[in-house]
C-alpha atoms as a PDB file:
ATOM      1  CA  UNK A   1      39.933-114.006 180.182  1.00  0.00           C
ATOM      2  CA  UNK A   2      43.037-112.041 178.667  1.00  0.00           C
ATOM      3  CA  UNK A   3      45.896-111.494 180.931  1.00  0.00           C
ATOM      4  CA  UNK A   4      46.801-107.757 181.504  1.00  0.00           C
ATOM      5  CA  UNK A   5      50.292-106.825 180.495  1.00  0.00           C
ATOM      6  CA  UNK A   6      52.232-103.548 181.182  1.00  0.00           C
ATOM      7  CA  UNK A   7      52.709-101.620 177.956  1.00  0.00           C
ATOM      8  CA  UNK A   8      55.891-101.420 176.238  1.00  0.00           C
ATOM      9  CA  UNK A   9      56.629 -97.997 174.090  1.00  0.00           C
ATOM     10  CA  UNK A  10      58.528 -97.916 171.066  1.00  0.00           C
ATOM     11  CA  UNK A  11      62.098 -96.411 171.354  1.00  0.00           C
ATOM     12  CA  UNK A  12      63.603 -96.474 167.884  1.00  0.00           C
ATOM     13  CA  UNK A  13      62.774 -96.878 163.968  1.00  0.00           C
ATOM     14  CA  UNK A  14      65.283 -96.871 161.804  1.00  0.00           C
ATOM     15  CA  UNK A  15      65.239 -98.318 158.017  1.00  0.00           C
ATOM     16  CA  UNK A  16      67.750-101.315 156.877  1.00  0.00           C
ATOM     17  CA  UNK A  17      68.168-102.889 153.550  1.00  0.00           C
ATOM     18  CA  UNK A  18      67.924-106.299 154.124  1.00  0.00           C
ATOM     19  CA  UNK A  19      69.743-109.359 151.755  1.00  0.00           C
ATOM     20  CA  UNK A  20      69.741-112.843 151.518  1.00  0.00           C
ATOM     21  CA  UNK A  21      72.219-115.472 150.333  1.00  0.00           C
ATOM     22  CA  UNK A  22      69.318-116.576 147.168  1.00  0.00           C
ATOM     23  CA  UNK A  23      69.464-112.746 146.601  1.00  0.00           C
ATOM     24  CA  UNK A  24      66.371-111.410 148.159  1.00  0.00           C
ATOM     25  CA  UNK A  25      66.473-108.455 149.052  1.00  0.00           C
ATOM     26  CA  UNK A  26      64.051-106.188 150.575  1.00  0.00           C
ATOM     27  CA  UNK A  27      63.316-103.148 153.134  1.00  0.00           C
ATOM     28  CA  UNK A  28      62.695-103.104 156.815  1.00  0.00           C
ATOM     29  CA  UNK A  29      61.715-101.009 159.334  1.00  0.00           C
ATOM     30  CA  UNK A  30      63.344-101.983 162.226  1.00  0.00           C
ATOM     31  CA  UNK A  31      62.027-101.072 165.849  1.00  0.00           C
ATOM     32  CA  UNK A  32      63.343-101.657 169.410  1.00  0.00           C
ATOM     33  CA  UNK A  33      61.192-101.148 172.692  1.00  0.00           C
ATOM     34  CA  UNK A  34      61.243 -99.589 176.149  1.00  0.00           C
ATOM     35  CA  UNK A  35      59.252-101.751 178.698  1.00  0.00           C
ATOM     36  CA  UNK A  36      59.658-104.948 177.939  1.00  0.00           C
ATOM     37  CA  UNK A  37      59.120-107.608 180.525  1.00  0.00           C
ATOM     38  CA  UNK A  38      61.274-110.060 180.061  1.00  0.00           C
ATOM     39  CA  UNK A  39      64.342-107.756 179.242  1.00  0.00           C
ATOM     40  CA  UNK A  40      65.321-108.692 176.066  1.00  0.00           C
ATOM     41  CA  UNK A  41      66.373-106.634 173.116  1.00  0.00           C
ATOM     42  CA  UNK A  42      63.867-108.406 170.640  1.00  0.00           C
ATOM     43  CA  UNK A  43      63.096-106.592 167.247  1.00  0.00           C
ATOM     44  CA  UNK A  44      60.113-106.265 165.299  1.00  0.00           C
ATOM     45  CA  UNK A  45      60.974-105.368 161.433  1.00  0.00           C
ATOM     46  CA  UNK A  46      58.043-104.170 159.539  1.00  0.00           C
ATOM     47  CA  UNK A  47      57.538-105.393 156.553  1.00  0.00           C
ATOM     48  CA  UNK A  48      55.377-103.825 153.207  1.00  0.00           C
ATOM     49  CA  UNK A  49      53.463-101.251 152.854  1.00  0.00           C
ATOM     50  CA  UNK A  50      50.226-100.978 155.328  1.00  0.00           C
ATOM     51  CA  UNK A  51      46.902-101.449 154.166  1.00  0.00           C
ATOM     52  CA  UNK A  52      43.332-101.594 156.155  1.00  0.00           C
ATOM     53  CA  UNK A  53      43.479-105.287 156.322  1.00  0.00           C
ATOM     54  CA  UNK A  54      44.544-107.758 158.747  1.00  0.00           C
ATOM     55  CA  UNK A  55      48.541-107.577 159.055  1.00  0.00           C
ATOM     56  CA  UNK A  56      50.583-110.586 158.382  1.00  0.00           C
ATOM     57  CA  UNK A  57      52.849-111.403 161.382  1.00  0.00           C
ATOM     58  CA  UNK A  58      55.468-113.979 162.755  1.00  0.00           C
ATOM     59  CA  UNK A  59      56.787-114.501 165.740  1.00  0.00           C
ATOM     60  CA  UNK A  60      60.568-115.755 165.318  1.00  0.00           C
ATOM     61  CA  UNK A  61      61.914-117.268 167.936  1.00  0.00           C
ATOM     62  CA  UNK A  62      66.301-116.524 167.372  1.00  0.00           C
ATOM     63  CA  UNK A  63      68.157-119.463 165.990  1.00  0.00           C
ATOM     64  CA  UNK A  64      71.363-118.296 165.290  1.00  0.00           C
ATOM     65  CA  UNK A  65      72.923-121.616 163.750  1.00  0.00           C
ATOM     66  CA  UNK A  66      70.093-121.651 161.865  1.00  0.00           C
ATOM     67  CA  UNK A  67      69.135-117.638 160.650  1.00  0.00           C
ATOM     68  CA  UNK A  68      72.801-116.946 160.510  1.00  0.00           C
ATOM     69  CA  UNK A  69      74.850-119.949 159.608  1.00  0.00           C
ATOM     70  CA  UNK A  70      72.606-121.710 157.840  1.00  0.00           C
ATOM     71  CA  UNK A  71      72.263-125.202 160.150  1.00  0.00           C
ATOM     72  CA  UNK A  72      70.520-127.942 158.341  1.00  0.00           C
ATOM     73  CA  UNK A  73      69.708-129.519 161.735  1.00  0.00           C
ATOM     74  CA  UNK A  74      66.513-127.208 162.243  1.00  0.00           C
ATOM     75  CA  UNK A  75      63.893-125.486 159.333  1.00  0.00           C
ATOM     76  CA  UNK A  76      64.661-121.907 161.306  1.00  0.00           C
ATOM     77  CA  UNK A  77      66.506-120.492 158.603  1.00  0.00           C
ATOM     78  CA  UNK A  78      64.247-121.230 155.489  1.00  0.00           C
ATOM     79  CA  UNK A  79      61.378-120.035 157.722  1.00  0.00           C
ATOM     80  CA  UNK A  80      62.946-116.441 158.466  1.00  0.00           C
ATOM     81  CA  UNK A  81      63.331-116.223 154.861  1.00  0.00           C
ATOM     82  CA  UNK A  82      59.947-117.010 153.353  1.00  0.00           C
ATOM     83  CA  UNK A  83      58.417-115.411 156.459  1.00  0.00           C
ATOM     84  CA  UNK A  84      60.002-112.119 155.203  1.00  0.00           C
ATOM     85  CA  UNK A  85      59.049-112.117 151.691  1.00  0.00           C
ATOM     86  CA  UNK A  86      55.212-113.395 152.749  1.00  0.00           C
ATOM     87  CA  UNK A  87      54.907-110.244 155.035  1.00  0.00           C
ATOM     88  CA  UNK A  88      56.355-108.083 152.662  1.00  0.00           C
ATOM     89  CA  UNK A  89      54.250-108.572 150.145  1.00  0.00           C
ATOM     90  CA  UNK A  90      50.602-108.712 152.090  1.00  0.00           C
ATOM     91  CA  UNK A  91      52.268-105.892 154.893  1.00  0.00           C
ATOM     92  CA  UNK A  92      52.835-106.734 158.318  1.00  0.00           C
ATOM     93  CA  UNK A  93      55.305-107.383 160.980  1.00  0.00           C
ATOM     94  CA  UNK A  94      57.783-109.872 161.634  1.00  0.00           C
ATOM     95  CA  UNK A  95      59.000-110.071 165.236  1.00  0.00           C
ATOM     96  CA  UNK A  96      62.842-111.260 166.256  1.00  0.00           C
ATOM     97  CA  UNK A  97      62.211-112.623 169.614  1.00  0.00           C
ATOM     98  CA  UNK A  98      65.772-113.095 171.474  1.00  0.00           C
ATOM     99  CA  UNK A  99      64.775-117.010 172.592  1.00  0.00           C
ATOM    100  CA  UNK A 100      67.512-119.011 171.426  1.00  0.00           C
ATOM    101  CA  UNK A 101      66.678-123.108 171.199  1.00  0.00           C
ATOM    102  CA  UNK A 102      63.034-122.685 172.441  1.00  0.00           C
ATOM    103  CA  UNK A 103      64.239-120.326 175.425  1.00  0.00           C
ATOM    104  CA  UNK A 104      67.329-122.553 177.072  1.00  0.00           C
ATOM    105  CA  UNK A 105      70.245-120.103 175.789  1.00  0.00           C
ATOM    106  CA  UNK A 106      72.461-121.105 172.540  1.00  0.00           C
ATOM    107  CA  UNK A 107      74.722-122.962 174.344  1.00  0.00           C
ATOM    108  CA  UNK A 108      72.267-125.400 176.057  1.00  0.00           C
ATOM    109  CA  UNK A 109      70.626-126.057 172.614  1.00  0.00           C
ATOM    110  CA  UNK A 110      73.964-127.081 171.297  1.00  0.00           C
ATOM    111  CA  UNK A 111      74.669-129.751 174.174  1.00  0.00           C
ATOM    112  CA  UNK A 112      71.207-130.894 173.786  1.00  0.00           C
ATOM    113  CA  UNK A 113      72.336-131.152 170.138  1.00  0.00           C
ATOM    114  CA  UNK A 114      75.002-133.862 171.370  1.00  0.00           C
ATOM    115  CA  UNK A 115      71.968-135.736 173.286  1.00  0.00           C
ATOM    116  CA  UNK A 116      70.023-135.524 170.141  1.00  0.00           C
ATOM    117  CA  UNK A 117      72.908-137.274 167.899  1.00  0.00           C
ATOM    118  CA  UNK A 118      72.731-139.758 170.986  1.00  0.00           C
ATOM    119  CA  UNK A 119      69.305-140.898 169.698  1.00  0.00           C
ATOM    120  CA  UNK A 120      67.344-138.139 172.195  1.00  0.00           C
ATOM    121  CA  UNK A 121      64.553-136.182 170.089  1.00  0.00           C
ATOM    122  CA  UNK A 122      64.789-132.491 170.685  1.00  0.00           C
ATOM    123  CA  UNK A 123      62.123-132.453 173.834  1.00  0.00           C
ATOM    124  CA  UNK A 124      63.872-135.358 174.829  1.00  0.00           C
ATOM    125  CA  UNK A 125      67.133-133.523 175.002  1.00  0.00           C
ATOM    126  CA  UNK A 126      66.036-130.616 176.811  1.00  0.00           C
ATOM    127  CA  UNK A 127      64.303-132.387 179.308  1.00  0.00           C
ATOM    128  CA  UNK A 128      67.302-134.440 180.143  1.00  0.00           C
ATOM    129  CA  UNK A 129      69.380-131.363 180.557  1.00  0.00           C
ATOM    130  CA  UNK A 130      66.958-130.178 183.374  1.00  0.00           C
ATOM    131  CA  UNK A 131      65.102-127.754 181.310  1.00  0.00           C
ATOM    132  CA  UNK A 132      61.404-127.454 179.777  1.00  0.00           C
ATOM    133  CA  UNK A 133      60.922-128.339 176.496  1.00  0.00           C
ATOM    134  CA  UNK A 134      59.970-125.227 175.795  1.00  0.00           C
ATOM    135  CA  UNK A 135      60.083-122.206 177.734  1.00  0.00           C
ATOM    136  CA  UNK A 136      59.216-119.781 175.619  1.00  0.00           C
ATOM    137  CA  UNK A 137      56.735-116.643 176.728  1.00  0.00           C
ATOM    138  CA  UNK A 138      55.020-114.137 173.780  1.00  0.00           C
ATOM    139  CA  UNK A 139      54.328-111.518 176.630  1.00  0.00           C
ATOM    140  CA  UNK A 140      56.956-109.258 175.018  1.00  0.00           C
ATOM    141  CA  UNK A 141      55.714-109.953 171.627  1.00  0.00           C
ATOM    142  CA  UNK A 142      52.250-108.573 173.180  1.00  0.00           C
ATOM    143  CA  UNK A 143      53.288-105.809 174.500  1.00  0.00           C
ATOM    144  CA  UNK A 144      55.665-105.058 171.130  1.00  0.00           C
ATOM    145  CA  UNK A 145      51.697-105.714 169.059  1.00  0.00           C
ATOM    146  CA  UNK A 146      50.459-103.162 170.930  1.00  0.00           C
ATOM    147  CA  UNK A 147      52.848-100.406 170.659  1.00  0.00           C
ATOM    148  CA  UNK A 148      52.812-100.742 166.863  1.00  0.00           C
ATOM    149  CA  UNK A 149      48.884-100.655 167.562  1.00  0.00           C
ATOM    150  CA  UNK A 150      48.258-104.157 165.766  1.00  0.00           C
ATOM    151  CA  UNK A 151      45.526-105.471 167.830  1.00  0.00           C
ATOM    152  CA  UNK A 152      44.444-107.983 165.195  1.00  0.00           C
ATOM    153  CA  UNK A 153      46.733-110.274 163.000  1.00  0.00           C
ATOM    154  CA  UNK A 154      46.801-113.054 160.753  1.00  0.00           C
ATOM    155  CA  UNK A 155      49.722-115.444 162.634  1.00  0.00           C
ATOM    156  CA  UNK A 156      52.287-117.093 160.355  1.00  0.00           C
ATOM    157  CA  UNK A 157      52.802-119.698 162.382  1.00  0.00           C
ATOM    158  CA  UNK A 158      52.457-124.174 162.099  1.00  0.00           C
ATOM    159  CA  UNK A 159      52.856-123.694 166.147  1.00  0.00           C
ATOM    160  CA  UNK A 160      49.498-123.811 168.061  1.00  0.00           C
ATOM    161  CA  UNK A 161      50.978-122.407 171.323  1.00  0.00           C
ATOM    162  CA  UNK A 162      51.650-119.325 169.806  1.00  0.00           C
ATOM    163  CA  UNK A 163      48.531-118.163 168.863  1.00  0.00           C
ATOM    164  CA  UNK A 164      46.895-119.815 171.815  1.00  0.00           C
ATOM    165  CA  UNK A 165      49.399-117.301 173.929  1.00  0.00           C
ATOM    166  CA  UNK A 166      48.578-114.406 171.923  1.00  0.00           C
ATOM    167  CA  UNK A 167      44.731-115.141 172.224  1.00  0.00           C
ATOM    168  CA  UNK A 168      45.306-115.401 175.781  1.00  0.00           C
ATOM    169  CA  UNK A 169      47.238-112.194 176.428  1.00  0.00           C
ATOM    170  CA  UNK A 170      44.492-110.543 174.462  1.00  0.00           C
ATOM    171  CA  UNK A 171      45.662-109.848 170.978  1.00  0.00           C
ATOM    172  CA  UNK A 172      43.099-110.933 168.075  1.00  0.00           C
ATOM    173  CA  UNK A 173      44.196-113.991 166.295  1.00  0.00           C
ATOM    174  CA  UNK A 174      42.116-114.269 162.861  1.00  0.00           C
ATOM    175  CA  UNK A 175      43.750-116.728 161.203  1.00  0.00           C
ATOM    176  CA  UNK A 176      46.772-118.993 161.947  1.00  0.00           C
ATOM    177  CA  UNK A 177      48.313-118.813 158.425  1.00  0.00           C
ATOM    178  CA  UNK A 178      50.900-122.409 157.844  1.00  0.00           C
ATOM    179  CA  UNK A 179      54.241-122.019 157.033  1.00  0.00           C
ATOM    180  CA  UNK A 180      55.708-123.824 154.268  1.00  0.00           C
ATOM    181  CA  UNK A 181      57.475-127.239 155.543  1.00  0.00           C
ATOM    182  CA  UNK A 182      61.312-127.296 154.614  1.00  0.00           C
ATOM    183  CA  UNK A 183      62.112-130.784 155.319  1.00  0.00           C
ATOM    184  CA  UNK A 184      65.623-132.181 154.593  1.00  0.00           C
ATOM    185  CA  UNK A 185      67.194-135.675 155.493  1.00  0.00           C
ATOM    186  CA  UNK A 186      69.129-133.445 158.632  1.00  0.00           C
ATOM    187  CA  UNK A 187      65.818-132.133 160.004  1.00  0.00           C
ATOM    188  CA  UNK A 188      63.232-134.728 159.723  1.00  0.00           C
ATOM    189  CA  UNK A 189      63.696-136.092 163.228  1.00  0.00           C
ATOM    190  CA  UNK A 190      63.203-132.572 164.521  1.00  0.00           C
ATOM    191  CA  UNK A 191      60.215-131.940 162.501  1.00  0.00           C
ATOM    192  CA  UNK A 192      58.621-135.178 163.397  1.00  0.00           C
ATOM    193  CA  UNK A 193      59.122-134.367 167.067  1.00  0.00           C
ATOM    194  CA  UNK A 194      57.154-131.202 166.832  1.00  0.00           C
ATOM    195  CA  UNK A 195      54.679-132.356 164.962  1.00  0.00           C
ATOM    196  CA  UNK A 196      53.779-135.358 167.348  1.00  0.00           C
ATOM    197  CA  UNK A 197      54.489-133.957 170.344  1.00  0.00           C
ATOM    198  CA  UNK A 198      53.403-130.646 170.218  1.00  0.00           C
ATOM    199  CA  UNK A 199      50.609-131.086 167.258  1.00  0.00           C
ATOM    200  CA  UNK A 200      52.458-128.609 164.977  1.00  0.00           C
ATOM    201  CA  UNK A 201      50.198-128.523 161.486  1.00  0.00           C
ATOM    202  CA  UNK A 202      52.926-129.546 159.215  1.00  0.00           C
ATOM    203  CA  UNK A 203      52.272-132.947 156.848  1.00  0.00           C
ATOM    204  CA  UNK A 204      55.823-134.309 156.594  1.00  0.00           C
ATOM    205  CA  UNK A 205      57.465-137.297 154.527  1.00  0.00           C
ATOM    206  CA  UNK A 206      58.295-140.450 156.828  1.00  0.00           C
ATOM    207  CA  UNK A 207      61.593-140.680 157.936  1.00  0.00           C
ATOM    208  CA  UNK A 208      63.100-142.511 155.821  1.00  0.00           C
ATOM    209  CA  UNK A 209      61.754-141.354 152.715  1.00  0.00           C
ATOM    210  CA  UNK A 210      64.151-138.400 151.756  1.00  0.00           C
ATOM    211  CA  UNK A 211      67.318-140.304 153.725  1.00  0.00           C
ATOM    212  CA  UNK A 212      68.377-141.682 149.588  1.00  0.00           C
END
């Protein structure tokens, strides 16, 4: 049965040209929110023109060594960059959700960083921190859905979890749509870990195929 959630009202809109370092460069409409549970100033930028279809969307969890200084340790980065230019051209929303390192804070992802260079995997690390592996919550990206009035989406996403949270909090998940996998020889360890331990759909390489 869905969980009820207070609603969450928009608060502003406002337009911003957005550019990336391969040159992309597109149009959002950016919105922030009154209402939302957790607190958080998360974003949702909207993305193409609307159509009567079922809206593309992605929930992106904030990486900021990744989305903003271009980390090779995670695939953050290349995701908020296709994930942009996918929703832009089939129109829907992509939503910035303020959860740095799966919800610990940016500066407990970077010491479980040094746990993960001790031979920790990234659940691993967290875990051995005294934190969960992944505290992450998509009430606020429910609430932010329903103030744009998307009720159903098509969810960019290779992360079960989040559409199984959106399902459960009510919003209409028709299609889990894969991600591209942007595997390097710095990642591969991380992706690996996601895949097998929390059944992410991504087909990877093994790991020592791309270390040459």
């Amino acid at each position: 049965m869905p969980t009820s959630i207070p609603a969450a009202t928009v608060r502003t809109r406002v337009r911003i040209p957005l550019r990336f370092t391969d040159g992309y460069n597109t149009t959002a409409e950016v919105v922030t929110f009154h209402g939302l549970v957790d607190g958080a100033e998360h974003l949702a930028l909207v993305l193409g023109r609307p159509s009567a279809g079922v809206p593309l969307v992605r929930m992106h969890s904030e990486c900021l060594t990744g989305d903003v200084f271009g980390s090779a340790r995670c695939d953050c980065g290349p995701q908020l960059r296709e994930a942009v230019q996918r929703i832009d051209g089939a129109g829907g929303v992509l939503l910035y959700l303020r959860q740095e390192g799966r919800g610990i804070g940016l500066y407990n992802k970077l010491d479980a960083y040094a746990l993960q260079d001790a031979g920790l995997d990234t659940y691993q690390a967290n875990l051995s921190l005294g934190l969960p592996e992944d505290s992450r919550d998509y009430t606020a990206a429910a609430q932010m859905l329903a103030a744009l009035g998307v009720a159903e989406l098509n969810l960019l996403t290779n992360n079960p979890d989040k559409a199984q949270q959106l399902r459960d909090l009510g919003v209409t998940v028709a299609e889990a749509v894969p991600t591209s996998v942007h595997a390097t020889p710095h990642n591969l360890r991380y992706l690996h870990a996601k895949a097998e331990h929390t059944q992410h759909t991504i087909v990877l390489p093994s790991l020592t195929s791309l270390a040459g």
